[in-house]
Structures are given as C-alpha cells and as structure tokens.
N, C-alpha and C. Protein backbone atom coordinates (compact mmCIF):
# COMPACT_ATOMS: atom_id res chain seq x y z
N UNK A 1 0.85 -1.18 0.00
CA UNK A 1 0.00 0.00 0.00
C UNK A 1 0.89 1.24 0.00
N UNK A 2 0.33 2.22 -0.45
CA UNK A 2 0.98 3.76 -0.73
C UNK A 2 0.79 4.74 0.63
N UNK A 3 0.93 5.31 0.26
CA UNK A 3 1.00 6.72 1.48
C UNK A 3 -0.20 6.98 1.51
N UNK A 4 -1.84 6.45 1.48
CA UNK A 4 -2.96 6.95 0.67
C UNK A 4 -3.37 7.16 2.26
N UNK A 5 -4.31 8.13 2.31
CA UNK A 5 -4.88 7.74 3.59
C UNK A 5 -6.80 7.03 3.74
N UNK A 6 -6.47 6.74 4.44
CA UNK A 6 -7.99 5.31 4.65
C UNK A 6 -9.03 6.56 5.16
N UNK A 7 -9.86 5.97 4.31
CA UNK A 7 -11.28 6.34 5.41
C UNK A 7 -11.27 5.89 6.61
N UNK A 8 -12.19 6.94 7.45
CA UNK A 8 -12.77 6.69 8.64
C UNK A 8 -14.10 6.19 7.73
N UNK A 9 -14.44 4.81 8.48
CA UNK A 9 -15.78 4.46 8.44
C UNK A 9 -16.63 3.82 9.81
N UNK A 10 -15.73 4.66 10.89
CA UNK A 10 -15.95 3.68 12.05
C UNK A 10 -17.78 4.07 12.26
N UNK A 11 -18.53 3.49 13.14
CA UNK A 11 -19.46 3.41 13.26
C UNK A 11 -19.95 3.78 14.80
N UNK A 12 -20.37 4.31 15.78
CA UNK A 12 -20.77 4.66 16.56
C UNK A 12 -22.43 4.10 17.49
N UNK A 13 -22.15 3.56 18.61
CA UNK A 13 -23.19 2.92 18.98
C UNK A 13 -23.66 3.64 19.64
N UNK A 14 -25.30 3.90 19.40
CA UNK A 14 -26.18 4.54 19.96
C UNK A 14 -27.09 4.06 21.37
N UNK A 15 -27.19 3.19 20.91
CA UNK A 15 -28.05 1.93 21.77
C UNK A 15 -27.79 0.18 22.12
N UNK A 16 -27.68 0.04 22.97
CA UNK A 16 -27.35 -1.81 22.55
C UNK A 16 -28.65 -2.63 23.60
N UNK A 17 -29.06 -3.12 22.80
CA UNK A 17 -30.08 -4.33 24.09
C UNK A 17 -29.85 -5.72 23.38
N UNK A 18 -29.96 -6.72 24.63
CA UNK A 18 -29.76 -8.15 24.36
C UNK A 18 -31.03 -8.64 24.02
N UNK A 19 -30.75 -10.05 23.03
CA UNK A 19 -31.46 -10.38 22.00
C UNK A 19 -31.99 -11.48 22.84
N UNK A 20 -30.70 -12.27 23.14
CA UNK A 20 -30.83 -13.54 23.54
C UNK A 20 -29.19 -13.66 24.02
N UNK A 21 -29.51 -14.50 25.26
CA UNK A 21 -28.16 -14.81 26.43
C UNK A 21 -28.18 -16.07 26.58
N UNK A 22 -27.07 -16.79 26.34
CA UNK A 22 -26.91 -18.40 26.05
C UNK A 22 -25.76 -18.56 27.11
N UNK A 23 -25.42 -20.19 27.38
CA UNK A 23 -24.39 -20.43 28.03
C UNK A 23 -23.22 -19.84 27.49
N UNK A 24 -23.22 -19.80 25.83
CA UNK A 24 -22.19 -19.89 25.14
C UNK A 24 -22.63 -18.74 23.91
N UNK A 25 -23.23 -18.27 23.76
CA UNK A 25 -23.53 -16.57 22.89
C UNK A 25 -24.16 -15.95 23.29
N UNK A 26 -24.13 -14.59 23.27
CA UNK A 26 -25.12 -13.72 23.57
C UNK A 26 -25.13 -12.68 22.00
N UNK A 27 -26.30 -12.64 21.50
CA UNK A 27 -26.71 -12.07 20.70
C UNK A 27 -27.42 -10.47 20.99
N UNK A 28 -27.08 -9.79 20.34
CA UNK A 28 -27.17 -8.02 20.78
C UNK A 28 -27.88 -7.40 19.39
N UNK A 29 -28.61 -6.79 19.57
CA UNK A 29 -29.09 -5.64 18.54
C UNK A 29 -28.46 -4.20 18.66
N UNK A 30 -28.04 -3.23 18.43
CA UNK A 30 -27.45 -2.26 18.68
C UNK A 30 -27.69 -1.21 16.87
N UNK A 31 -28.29 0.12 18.06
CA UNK A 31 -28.68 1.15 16.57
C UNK A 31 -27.50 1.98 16.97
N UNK A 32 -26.66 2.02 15.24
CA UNK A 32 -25.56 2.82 15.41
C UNK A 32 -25.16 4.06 14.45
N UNK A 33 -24.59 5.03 14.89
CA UNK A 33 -24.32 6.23 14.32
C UNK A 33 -23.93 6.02 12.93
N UNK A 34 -23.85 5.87 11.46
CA UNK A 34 -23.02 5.63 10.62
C UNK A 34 -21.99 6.81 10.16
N UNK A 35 -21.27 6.40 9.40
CA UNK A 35 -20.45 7.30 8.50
C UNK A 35 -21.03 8.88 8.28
N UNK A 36 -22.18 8.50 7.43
CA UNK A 36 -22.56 9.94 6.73
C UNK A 36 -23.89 10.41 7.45
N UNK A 37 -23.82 10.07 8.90
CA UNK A 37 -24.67 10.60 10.07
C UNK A 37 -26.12 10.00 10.32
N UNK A 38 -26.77 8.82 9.22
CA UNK A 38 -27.55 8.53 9.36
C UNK A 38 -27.61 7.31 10.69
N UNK A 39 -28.54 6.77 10.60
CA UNK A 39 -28.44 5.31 12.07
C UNK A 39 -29.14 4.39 11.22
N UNK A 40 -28.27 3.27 11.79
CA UNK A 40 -28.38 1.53 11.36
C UNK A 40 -28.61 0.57 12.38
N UNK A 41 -29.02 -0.45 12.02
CA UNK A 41 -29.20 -1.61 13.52
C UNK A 41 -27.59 -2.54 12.66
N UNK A 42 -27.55 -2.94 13.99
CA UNK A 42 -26.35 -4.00 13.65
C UNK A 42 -27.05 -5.21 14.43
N UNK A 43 -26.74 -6.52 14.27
CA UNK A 43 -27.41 -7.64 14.89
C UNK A 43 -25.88 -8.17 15.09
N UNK A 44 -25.18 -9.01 16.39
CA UNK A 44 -23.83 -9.68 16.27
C UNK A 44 -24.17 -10.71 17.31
N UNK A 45 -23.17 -11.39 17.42
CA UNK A 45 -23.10 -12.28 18.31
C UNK A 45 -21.48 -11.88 19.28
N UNK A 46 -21.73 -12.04 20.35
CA UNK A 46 -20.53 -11.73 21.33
C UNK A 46 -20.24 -13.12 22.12
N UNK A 47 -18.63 -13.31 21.71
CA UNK A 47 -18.43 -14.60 21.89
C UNK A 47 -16.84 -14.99 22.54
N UNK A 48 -16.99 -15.65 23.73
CA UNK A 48 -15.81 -15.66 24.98
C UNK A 48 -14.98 -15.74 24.21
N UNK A 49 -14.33 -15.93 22.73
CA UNK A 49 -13.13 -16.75 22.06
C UNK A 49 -12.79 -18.07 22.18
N UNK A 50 -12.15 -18.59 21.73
CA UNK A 50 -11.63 -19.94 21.31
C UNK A 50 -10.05 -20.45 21.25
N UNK A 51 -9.68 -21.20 21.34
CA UNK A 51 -8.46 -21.87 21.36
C UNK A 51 -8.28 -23.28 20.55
N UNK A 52 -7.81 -23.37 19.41
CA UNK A 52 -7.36 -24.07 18.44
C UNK A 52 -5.56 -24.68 18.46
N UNK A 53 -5.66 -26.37 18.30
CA UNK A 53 -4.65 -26.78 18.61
C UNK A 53 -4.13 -27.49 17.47
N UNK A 54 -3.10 -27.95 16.73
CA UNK A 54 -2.43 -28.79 15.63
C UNK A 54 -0.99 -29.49 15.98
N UNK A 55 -2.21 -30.54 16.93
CA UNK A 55 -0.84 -31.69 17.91
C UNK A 55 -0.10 -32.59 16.91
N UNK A 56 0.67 -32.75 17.51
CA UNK A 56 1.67 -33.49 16.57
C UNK A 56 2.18 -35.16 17.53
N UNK A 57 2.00 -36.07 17.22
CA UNK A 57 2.20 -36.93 17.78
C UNK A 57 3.64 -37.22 17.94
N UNK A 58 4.18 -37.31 16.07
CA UNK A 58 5.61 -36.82 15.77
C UNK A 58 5.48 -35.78 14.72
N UNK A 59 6.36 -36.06 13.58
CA UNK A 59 6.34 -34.97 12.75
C UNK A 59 5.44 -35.79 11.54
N UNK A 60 5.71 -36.62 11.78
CA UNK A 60 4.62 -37.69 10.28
C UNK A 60 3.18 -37.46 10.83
N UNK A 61 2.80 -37.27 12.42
CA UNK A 61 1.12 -37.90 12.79
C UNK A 61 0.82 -36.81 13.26
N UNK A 62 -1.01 -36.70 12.76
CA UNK A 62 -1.76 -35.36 13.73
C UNK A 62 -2.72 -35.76 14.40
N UNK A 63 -3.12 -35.49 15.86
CA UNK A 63 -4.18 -35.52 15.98
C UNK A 63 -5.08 -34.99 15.75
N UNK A 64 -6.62 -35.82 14.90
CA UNK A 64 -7.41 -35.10 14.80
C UNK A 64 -8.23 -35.68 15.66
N UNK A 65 -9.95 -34.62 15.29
CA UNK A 65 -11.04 -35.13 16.61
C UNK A 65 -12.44 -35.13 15.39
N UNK A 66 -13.12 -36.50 15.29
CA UNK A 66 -14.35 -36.11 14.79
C UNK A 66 -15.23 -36.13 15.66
N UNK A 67 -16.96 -35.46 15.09
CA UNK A 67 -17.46 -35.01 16.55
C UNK A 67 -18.76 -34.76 15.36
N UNK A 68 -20.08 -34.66 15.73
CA UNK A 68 -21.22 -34.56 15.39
C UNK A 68 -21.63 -33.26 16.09
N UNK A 69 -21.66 -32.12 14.54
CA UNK A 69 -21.83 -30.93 14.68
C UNK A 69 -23.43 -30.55 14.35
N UNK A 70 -24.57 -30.78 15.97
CA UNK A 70 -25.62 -30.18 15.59
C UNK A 70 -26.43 -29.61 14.80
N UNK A 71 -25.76 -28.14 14.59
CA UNK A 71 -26.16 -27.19 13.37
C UNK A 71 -25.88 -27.63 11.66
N UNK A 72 -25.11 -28.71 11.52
CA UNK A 72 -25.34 -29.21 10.22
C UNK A 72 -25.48 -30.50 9.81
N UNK A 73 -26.01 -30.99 11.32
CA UNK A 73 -26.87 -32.17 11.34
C UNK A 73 -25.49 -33.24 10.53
N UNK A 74 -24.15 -33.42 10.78
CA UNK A 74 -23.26 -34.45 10.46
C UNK A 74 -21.84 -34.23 10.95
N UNK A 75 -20.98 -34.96 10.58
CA UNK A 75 -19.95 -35.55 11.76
C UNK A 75 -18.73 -34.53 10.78
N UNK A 76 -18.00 -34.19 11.55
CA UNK A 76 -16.95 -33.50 11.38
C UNK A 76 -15.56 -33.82 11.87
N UNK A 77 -14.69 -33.60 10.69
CA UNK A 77 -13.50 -34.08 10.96
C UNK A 77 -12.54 -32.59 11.44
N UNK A 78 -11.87 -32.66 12.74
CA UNK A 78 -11.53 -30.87 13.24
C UNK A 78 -10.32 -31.55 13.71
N UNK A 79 -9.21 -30.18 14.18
CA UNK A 79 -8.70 -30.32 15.11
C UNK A 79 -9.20 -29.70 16.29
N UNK A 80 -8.00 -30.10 17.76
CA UNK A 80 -9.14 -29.99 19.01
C UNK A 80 -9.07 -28.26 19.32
N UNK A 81 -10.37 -28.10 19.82
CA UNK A 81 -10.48 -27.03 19.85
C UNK A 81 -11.70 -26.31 21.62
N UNK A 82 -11.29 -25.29 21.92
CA UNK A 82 -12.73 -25.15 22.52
C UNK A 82 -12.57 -23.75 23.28
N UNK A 83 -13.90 -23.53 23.87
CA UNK A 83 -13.90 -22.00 24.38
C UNK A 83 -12.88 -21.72 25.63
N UNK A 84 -12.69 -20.30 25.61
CA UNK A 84 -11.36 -19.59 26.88
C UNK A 84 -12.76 -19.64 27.64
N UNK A 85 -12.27 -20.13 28.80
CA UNK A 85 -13.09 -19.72 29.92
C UNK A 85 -12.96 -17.85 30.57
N UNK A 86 -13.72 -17.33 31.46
CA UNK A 86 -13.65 -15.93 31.85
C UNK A 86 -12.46 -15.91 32.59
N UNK A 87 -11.30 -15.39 32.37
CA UNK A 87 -10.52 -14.76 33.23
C UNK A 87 -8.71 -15.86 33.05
N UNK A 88 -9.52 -16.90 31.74
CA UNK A 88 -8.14 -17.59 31.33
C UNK A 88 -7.43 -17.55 30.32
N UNK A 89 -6.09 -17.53 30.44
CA UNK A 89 -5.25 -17.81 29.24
C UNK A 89 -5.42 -18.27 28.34
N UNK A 90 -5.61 -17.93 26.63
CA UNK A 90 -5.34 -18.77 26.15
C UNK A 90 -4.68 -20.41 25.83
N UNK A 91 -3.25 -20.18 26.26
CA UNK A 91 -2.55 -21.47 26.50
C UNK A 91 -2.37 -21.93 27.78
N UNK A 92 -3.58 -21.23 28.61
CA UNK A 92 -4.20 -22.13 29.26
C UNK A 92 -5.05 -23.60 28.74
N UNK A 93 -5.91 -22.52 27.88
CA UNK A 93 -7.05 -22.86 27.24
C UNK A 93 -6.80 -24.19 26.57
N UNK A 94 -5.45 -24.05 26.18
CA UNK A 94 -4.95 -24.97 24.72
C UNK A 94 -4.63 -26.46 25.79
N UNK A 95 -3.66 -25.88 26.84
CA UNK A 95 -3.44 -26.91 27.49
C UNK A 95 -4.52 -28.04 27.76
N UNK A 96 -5.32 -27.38 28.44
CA UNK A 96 -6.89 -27.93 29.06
C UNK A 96 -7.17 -28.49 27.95
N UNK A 97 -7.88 -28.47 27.00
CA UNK A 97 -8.68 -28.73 25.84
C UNK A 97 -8.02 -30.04 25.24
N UNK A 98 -6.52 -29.67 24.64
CA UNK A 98 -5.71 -31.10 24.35
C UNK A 98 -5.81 -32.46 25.39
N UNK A 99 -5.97 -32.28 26.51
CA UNK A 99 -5.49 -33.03 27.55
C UNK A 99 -7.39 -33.50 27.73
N UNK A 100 -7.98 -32.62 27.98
CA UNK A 100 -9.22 -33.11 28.31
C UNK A 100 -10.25 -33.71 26.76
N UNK A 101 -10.32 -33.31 25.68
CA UNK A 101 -10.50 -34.10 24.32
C UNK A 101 -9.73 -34.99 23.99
N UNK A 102 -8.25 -35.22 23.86
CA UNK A 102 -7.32 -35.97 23.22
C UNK A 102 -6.62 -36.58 24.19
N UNK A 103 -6.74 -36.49 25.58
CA UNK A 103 -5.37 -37.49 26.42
C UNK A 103 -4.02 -36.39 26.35
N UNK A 104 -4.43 -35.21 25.47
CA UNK A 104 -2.80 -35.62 25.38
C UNK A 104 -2.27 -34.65 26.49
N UNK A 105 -0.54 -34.31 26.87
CA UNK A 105 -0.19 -33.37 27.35
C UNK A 105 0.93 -32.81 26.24
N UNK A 106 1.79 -31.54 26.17
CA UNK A 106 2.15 -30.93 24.94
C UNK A 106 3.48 -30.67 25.59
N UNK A 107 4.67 -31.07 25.17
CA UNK A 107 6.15 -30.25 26.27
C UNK A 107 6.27 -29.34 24.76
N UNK A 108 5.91 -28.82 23.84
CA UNK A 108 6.22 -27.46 23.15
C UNK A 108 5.15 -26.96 22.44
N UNK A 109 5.28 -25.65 22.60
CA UNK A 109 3.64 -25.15 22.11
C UNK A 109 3.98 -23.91 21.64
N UNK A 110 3.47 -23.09 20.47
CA UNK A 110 3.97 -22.54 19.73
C UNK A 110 2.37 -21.42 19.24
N UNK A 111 2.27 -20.61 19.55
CA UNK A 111 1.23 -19.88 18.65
C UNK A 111 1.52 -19.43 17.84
N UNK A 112 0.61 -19.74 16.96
CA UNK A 112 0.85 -19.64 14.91
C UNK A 112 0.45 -18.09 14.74
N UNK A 113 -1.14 -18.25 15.29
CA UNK A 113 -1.72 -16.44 14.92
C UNK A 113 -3.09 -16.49 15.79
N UNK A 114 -3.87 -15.40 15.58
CA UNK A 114 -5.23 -14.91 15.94
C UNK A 114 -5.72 -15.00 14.48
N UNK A 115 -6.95 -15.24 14.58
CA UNK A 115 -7.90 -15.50 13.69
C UNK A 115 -9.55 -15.22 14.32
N UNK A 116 -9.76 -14.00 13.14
CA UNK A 116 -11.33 -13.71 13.39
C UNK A 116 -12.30 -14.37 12.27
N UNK A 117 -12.68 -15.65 12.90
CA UNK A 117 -13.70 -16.24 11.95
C UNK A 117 -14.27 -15.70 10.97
N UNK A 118 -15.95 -15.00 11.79
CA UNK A 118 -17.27 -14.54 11.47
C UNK A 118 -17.11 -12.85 11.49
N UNK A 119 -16.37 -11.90 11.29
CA UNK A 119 -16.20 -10.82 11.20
C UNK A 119 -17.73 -10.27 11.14
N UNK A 120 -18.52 -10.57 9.99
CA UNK A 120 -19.90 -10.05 9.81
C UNK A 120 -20.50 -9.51 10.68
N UNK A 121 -20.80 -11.19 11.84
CA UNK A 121 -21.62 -10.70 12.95
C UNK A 121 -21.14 -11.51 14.30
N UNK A 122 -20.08 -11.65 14.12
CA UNK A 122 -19.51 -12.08 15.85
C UNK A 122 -18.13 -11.24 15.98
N UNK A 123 -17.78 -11.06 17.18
CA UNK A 123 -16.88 -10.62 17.96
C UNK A 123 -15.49 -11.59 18.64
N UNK A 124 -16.10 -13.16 17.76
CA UNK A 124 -14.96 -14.67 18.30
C UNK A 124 -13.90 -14.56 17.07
N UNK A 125 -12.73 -14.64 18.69
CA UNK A 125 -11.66 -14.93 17.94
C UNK A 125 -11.08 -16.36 18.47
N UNK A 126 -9.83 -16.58 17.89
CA UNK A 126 -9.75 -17.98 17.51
C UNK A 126 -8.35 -18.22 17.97
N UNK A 127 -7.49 -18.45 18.83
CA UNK A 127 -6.00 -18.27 19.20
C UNK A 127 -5.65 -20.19 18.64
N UNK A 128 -4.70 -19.88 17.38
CA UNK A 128 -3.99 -21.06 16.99
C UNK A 128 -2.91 -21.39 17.24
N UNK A 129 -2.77 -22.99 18.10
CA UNK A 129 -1.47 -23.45 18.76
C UNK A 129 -0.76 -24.55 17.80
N UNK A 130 0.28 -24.45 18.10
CA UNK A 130 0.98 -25.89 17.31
C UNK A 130 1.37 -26.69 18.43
N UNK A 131 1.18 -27.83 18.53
CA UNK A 131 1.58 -28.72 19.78
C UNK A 131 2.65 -29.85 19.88
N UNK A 132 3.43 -29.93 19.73
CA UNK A 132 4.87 -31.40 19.78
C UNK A 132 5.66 -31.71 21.28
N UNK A 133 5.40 -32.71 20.74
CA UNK A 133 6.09 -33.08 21.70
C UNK A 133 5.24 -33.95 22.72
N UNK A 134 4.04 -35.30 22.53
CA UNK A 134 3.36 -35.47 23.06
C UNK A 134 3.35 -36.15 23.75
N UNK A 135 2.32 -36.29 25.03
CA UNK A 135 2.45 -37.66 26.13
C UNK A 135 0.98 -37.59 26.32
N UNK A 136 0.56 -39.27 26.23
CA UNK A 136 -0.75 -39.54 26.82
C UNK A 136 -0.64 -39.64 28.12
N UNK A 137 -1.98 -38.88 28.75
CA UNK A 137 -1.89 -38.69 29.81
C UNK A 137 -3.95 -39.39 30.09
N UNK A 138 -4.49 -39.46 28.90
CA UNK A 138 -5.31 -40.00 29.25
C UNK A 138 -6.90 -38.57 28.96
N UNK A 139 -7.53 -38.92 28.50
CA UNK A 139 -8.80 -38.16 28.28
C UNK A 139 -9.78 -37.63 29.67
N UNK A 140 -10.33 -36.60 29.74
CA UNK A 140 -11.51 -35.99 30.91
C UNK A 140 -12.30 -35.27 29.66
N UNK A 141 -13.32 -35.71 28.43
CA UNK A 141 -14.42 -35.47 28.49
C UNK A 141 -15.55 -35.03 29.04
N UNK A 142 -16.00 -32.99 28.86
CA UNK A 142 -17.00 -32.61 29.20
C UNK A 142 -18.08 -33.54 28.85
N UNK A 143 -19.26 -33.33 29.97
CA UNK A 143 -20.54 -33.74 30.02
C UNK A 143 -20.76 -33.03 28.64
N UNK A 144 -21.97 -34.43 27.72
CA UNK A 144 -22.41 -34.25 26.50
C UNK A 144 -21.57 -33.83 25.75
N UNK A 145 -20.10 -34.38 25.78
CA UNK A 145 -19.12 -34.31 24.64
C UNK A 145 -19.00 -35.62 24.15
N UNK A 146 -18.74 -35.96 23.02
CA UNK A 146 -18.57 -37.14 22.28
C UNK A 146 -17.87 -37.15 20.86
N UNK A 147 -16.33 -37.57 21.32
CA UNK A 147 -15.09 -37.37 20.33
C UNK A 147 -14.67 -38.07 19.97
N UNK A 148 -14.14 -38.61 19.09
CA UNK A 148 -13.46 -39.75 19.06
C UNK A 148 -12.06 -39.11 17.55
N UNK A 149 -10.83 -39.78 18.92
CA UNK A 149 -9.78 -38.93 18.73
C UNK A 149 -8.63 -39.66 17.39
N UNK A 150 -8.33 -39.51 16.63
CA UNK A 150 -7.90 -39.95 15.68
C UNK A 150 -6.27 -39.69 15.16
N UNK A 151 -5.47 -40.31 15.43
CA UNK A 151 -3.89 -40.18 14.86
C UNK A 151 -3.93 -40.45 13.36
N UNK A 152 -3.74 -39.41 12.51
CA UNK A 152 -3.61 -39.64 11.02
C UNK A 152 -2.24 -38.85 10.00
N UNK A 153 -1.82 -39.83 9.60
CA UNK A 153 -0.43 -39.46 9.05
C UNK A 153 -0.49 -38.02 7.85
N UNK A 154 -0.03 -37.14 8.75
CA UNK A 154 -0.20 -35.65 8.52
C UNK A 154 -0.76 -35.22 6.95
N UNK A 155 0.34 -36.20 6.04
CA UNK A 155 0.27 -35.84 4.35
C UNK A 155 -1.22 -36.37 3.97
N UNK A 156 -1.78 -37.57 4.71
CA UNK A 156 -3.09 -37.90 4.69
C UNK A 156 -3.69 -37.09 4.87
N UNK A 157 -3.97 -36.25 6.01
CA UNK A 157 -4.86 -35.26 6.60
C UNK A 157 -4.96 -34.28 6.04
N UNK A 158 -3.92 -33.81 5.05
CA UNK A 158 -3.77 -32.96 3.89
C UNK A 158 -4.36 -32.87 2.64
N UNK A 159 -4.60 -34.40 2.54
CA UNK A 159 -5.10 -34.93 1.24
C UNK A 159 -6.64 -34.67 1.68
N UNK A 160 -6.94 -35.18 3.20
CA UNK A 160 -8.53 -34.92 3.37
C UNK A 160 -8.79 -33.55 3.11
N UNK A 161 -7.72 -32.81 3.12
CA UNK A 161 -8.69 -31.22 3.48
C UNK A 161 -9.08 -30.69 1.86
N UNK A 162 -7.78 -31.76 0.76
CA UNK A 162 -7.89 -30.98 -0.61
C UNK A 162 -8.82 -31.83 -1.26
N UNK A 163 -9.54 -32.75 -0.57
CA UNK A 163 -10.13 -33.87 -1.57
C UNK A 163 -11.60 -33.21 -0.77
N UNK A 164 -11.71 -32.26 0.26
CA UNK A 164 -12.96 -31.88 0.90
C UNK A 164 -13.91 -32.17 2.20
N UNK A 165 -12.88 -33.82 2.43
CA UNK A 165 -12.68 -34.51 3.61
C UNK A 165 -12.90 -33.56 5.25
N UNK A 166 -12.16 -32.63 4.68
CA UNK A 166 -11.89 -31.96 6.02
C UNK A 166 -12.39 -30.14 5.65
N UNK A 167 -13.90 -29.73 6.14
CA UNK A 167 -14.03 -28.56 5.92
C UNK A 167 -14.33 -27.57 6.35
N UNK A 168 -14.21 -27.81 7.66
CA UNK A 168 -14.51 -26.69 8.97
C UNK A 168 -12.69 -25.94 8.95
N UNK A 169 -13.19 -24.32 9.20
CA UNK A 169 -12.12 -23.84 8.53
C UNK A 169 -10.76 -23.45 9.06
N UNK A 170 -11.22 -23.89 10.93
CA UNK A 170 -10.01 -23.34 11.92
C UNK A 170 -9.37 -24.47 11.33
N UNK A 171 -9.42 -25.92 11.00
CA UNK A 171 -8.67 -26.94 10.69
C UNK A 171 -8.04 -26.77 9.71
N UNK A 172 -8.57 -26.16 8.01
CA UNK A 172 -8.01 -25.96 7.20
C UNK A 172 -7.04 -24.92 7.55
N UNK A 173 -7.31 -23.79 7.94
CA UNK A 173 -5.72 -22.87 8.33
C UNK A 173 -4.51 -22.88 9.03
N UNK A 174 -5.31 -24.58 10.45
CA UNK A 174 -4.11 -25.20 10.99
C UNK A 174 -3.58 -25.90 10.44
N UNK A 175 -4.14 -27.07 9.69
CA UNK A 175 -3.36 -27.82 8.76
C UNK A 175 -2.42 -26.55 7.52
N UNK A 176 -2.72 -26.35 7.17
CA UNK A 176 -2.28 -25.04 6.19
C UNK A 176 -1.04 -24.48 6.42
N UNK A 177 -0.93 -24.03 7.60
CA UNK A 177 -0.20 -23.47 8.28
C UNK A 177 0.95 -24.20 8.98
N UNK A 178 0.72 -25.36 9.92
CA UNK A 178 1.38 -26.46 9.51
C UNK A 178 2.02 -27.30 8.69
N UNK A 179 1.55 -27.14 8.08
CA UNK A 179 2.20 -27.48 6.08
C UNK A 179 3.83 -26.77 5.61
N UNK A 180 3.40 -25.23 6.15
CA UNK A 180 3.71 -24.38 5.48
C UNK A 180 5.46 -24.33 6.99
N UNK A 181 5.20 -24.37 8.22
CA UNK A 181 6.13 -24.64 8.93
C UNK A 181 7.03 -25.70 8.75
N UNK A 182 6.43 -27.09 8.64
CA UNK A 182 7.13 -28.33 8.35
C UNK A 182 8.33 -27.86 7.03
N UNK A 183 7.53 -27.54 6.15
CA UNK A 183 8.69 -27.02 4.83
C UNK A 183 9.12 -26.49 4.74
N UNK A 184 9.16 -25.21 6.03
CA UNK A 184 10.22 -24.12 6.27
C UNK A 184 11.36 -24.61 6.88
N UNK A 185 11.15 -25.55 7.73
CA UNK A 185 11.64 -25.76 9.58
C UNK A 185 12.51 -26.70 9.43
N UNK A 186 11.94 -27.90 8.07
CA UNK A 186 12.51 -29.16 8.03
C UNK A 186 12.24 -29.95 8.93
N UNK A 187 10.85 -30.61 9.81
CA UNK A 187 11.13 -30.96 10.70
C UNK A 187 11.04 -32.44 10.49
C-alpha cells in the first residue's frame, strides 16, 4: 500500500439491548451512528473466544477429533479445539482442551496467529497453537461431549482437506499453516 490515507468508516453505537443470552452466545441488537450521520441496527453475536490446537504426535502424525456438529446435522472431521473460559489464558485454554479431548499433554507449544472467523456478525476470535512433543496422559471429556480422537499421518490429513474430507475452517488454516512450517523448519 501507498502513502494513501484510509477512510474513517468507524461506526458509533447509539443503543445496545440483548437479543438472547446463552451459556455460550449472547446475541445483541445495537442502533448505530453511521459514517454519513444517518443510524443503522447492527445484529452480532458476542463470543468468549476460542483456542485451536495442531498436535503433533511426531512430525509424520496429527491428531485429529471427529465429533457430530448439531447445526449441520453431520460428523466432522476438526482439530481440538474449545472455548477460553472468563478470566483464562489462552494457553491455558490450549493446554486444558488437548489433555481433556485428546489425552494428550504438549512439552512445546507454539502460537501460529489470531484469527477472526465470522467478522460479519460475531466478535470470536480464535487463538492457533501448534503442539509437539506429546504424552498420553489420558482423556476428561465434558458432560455431553462425544469425540473420538484420531492419529492420522499428517500428508493424509492434507489430502482430506484438498479432496474436501476436512471442511470446517479453523482446521483448514491449521493444517495449512502447519504445512507451510514443516517445509520451512525441516522438521
């Protein structure tokens, strides 16, 4: 980019009331100031964030997790993933989640990036870990979780994501991204 300078298009909130308050979203209506002074409703979802992991058993194996995703009524092939609780670390988050979905525990952990999903209408972001170095330590499954945890030889898991196998999208940017380390790193 050039020396250009950007618009201001920020937007200004006038009003906000809740829509609907969930364990896990709260949905907001909010009428807001626009640009060229008129007012708009915005509808979003406000959401604790997330923590995304791409364990490595060695450098050939990944763990993945399939899992039966409600909202599209069929089974999904992911890596492990799940919400920051109020007042925790991310790699807190990462720790917990690997260990309590997958058994596993992680001696090196590496954050790749932040990632904002749903920009449109949520406020969730997405903190991506790389994990090596693993030890089973054995699974603690939340109530009404049901995973079943899968070691698959990485270049495989690659092939699932380009053949369509694999299409939920924190997975595609960890695998991706992973890809893209291994062939830097040499590992």
């Amino acid at each position: 980019m050039t020396d250009c300078k950007e618009a201001d298009f920020t937007e200004h909130t006038l009003s906000s009331k809740t829509v609907y308050r969930g364990n896990l979203l709260h949905v907001l209506e909010d009428e807001v100031r626009l640009p060229d002074g008129k007012t708009g409703r915005r509808e979003y979802v406000r959401h604790p964030g997330a923590v995304m992991i791409v364990p490595f058993i060695n450098h050939d194996t990944v763990v993945l997790v399939r899992q039966y995703r409600y909202p599209l009524r069929r089974h999904f092939y992911e890596l492990p993933a799940g919400k920051i609780d109020p007042g925790e670390e991310p790699l807190v988050t990462a720790r917990r989640e690997l260990r309590e979905e997958c058994g596993y525990e992680a001696e090196h952990w590496r954050h790749l990036m932040t990632v904002h999903p749903c920009i449109g209408y949520s406020d969730e972001r997405i903190e991506l870990y790389l994990a090596r170095g693993l030890a089973h330590v054995g699974t603690a499954l939340d109530d009404e979780e049901f995973i079943e945890v899968l070691h698959v030889p990485f270049r495989e898991a690659l092939d699932w994501l380009r053949q369509g196998r694999i299409t939920e999208v924190k997975a595609l940017i960890g695998l991706l991204l992973a890809e893209r380390i291994a062939a830097a790193e040499a590992w």
